[in-house]
Protein backbone atom coordinates (compact mmCIF):
# COMPACT_ATOMS: atom_id res chain seq x y z
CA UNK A 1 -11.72 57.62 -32.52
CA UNK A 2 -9.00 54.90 -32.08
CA UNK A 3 -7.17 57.35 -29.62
CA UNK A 4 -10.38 58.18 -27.48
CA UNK A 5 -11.07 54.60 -27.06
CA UNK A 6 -7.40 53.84 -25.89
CA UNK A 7 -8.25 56.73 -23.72
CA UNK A 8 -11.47 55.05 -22.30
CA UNK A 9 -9.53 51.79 -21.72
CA UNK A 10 -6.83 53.32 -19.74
CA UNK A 11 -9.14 55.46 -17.62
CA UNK A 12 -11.36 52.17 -17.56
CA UNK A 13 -7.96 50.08 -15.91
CA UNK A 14 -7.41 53.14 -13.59
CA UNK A 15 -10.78 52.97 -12.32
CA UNK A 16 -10.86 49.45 -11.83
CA UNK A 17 -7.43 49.72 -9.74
CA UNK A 18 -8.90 52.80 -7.99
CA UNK A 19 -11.43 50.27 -6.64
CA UNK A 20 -9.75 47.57 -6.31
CA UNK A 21 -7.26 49.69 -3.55
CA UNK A 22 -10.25 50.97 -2.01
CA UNK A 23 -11.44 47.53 -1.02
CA UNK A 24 -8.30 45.77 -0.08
CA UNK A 25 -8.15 48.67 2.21
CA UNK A 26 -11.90 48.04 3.07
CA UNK A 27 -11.22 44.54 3.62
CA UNK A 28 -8.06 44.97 5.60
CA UNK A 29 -9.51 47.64 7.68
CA UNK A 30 -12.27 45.20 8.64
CA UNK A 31 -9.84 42.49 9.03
CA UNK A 32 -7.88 44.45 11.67
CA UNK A 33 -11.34 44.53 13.94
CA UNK A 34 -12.12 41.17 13.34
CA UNK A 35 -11.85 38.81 17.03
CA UNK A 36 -10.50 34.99 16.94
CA UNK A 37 -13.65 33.24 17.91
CA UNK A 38 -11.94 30.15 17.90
CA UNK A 39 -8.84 28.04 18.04
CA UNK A 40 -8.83 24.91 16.20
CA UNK A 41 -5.51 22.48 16.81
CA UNK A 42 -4.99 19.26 14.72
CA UNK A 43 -2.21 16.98 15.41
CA UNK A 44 -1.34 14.50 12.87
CA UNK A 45 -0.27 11.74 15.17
CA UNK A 46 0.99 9.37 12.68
CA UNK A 47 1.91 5.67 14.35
CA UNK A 48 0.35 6.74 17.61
CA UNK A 49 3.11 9.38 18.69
CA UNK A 50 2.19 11.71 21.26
CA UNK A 51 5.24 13.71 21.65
CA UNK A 52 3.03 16.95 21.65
CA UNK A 53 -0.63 18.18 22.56
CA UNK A 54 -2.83 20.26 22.03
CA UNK A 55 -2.12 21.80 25.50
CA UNK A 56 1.86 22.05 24.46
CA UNK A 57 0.48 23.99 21.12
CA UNK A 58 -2.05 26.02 22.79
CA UNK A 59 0.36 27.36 25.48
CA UNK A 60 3.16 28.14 22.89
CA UNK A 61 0.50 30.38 20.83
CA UNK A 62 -0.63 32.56 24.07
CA UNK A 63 3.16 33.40 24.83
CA UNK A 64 2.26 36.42 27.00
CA UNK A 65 -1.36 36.76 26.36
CA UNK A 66 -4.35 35.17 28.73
CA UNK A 67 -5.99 33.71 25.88
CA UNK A 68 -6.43 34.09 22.09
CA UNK A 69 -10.33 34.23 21.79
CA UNK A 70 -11.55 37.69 21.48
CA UNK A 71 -8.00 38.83 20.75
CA UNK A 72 -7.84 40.99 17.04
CA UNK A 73 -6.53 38.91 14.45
CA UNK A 74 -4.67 41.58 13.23
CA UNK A 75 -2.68 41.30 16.76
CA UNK A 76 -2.03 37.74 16.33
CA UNK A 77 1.20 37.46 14.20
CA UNK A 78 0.93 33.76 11.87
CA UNK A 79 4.16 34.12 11.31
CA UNK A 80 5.81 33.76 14.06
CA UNK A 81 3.72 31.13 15.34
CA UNK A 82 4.50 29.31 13.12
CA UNK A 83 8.25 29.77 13.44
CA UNK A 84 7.68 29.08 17.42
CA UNK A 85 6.01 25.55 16.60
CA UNK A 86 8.76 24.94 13.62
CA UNK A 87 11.05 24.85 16.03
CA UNK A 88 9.85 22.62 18.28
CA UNK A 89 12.18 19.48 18.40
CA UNK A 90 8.98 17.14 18.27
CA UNK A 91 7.50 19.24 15.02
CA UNK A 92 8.18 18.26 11.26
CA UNK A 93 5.80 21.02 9.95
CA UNK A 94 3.31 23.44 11.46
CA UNK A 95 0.75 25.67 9.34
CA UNK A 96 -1.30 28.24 11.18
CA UNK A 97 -4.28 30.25 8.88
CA UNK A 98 -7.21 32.59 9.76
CA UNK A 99 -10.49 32.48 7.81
CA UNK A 100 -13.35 35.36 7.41
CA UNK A 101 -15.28 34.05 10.63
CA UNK A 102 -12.42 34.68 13.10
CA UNK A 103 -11.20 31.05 13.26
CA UNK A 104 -7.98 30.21 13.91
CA UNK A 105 -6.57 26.75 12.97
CA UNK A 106 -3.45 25.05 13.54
CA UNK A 107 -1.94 22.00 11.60
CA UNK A 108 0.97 20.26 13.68
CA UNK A 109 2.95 17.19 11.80
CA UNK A 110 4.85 15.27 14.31
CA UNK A 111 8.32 13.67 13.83
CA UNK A 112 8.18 10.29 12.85
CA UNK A 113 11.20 8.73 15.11
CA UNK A 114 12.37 5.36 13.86
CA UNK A 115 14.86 4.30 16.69
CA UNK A 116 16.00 5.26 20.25
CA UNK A 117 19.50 6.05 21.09
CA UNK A 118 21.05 5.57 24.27
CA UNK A 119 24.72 6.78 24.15
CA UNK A 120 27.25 5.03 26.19
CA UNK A 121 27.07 8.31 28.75
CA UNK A 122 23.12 7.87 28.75
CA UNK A 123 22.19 10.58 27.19
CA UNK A 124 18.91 9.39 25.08
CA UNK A 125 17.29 10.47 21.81
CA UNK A 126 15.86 9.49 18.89
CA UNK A 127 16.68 9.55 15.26
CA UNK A 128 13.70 10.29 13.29
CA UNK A 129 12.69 9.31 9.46
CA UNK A 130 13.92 11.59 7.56
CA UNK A 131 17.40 11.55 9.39
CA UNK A 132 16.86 14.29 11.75
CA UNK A 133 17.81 13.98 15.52
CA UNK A 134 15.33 14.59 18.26
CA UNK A 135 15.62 14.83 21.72
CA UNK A 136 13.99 12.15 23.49
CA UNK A 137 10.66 12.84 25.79
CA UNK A 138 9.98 11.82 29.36
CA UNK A 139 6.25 12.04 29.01
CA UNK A 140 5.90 10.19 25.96
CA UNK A 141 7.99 6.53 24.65
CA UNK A 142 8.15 6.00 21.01
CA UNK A 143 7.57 1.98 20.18
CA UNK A 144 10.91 1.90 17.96
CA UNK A 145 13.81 -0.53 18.49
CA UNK A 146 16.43 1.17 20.98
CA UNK A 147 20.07 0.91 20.02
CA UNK A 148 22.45 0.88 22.99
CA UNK A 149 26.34 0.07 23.25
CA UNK A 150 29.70 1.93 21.99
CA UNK A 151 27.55 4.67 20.81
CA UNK A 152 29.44 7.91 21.99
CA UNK A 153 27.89 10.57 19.64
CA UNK A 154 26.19 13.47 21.45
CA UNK A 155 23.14 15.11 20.36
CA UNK A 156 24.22 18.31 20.99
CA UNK A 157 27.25 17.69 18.04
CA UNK A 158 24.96 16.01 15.65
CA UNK A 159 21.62 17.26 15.81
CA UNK A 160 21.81 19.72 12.60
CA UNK A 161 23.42 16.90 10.33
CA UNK A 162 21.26 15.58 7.91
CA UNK A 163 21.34 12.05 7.42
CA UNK A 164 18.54 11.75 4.42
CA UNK A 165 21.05 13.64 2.44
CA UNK A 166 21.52 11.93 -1.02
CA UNK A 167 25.30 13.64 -1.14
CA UNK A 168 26.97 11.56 1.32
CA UNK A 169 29.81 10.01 -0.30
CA UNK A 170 33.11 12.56 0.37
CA UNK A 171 31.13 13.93 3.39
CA UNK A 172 30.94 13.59 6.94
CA UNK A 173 28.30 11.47 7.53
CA UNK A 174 29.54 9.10 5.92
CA UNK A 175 32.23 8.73 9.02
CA UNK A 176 29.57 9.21 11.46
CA UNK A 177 28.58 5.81 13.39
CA UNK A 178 25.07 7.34 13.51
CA UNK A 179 24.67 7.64 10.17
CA UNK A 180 25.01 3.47 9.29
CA UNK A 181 22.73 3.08 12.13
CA UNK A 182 20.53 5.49 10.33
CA UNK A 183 20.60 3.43 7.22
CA UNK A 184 20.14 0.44 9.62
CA UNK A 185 16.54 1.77 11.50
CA UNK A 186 15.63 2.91 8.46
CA UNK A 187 15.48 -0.80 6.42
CA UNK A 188 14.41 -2.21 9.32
CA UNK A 189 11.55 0.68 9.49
CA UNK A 190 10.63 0.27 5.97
CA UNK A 191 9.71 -3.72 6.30
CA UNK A 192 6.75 -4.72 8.01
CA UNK A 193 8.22 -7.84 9.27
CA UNK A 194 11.30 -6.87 10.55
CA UNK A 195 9.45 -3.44 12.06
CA UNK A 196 7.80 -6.43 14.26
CA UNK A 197 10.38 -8.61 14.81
CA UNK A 198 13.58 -6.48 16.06
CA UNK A 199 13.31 -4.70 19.23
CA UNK A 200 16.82 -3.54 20.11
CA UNK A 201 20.18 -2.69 18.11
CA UNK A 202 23.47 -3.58 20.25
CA UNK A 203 26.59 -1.86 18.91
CA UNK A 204 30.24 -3.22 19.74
CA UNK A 205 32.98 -4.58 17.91
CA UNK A 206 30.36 -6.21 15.92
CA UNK A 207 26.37 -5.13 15.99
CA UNK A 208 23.97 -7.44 17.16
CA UNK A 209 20.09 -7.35 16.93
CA UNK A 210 18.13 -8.47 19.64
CA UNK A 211 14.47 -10.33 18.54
CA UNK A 212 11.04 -10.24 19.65
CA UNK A 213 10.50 -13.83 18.87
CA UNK A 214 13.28 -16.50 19.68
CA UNK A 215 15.52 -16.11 22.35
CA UNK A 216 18.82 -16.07 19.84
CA UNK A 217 20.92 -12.90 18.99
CA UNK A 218 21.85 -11.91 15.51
CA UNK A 219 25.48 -10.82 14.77
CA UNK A 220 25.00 -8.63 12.18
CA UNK A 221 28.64 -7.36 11.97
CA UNK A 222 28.68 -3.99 10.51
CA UNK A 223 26.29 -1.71 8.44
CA UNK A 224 27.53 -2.53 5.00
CA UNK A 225 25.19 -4.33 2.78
CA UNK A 226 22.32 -4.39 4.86
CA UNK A 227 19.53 -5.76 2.74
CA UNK A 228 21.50 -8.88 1.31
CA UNK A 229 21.98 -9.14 5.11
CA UNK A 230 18.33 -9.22 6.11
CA UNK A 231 17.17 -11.15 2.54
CA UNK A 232 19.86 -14.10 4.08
CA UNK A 233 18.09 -13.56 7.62
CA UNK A 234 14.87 -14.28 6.30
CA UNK A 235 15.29 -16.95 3.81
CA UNK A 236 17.01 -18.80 6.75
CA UNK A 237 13.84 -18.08 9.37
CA UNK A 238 11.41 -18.89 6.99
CA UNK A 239 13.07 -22.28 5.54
CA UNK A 240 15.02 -23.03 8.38
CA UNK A 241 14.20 -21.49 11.68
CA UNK A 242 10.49 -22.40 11.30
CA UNK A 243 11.27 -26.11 11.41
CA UNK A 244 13.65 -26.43 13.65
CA UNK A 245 12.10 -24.31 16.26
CA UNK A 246 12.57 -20.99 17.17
CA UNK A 247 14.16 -21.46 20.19
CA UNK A 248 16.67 -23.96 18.67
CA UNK A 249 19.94 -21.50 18.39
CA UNK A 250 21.19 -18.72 20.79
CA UNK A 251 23.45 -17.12 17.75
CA UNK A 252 22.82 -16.07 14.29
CA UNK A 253 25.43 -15.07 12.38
CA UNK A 254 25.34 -13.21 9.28
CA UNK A 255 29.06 -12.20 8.88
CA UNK A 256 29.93 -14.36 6.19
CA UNK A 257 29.61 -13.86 2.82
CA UNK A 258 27.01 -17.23 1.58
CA UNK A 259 27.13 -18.48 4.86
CA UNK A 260 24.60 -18.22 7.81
CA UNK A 261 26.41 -19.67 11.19
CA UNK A 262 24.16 -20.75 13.68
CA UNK A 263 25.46 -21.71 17.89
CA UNK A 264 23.40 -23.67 20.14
């Protein structure tokens, strides 16, 4: 008896597998006639960027079709589109899926750039937040400070470093000039109130950060301890600054160790 059942039970699993082939080939048969009835494009356009649309994404899915309604889904490879938008300087992630009504929807994350380079040669492009390099766009502007100066790294040399990476100390990057200006934008990017307040990043022998409000530069020296820098800045606007006038000095220096030096 026990050996019949076992029998039962394996002939019971074969069946079930039996049908289970039979409609995944069912389904995938009437996958391969289903049409796209529709394209669906979402851009996640975080801080107002607009470095891509909808048009950009639609035209780099047709490739060398007319259009992708009525097309078979089984023709349209998800893949690769997705590979094509993934590389798309402008694109941190893109996710293209089909559902059982023919719909086709794309998700496009944008590149959150948190400062504008122009190089010395004025070439132009931006360094995003999560340390990535990305060419800069003529038909869309970024609201991010711009750093200008001695800056003499090409885009071209440095646009597969990563700058977010935690394992910095015996590499590279740590060399690169980009790389403290990374660390720079990316304070400044993190704090509401400096995000507001400084609109342009001068490098030279020293660096010096231009404000919005005041008509004083800040000579910031180099990129080493940057948020003692800024916590000095700030302690000096708020209990200084403020009641003297904003207007009052044309230099702020932050150089010195305890010291802030101000010139008229």
């Amino acid at each position: 008896m026990k050996s019949i059942k076992k029998v039962l039970i394996v002939f019971s699993w074969i069946a079930i597998l039996a049908v289970t082939v039979v409609l995944l080939g069912f389904v995938k048969k009437e996958h391969n006639r289903l049409t796209c009835s529709s394209v669906e494009i979402n851009i996640d356009e975080t801080d107002d960027n607009e470095f891509v649309s909808k048009a950009d994404i639609l035209q780099m899915a047709l490739e060398n079709r007319d259009k992708l309604n009525g097309q078979t889904l089984a023709s349209i490879d998800i893949n690769k589109l997705e590979k094509v938008f993934n590389a798309h300087p402008a694109i941190s992630n893109a996710e293209v899926f089909e559902n059982i009504a023919g719909d086709l929807t794309v998700n496009i994350t944008q590149k959150r750039p948190i400062a504008r380079v122009i190089t010395a040669s004025g070439e132009s492009y931006y360094i995003d937040s999560n340390g990535k390099l990305m060419l800069w766009s003529p038909n869309y502007t970024a609201r991010v400070p711009v750093i200008t100066g001695e800056i003499y790294e090409r885009f071209v040399s440095n646009n597969l470093l990563d700058f977010s990476s935690k394992d910095i100390n015996d590499s590279l990057l740590k060399k690169n000039k980009l790389f403290g200006l990374y660390c720079l934008a990316k304070y400044i990017d993190s704090n509401e109130f400096w995000k507001a307040q400084i609109q342009q990043i001068t490098v030279g022998a020293d660096i010096e950060l231009i404000p919005s409000i005041g008509k004083h530069k800040i000579i910031f020296g180099d990129t080493q301890d940057i948020e003692k820098k800024f916590k000095k800045l700030y302690i000096f606007y708020t209990r200084g600054l403020s009641k003297v006038g904003w207007n009052t000095y044309s230099e702020i220096n932050l150089k010195f160790e305890n010291n802030v030096v101000c010139k008229k």
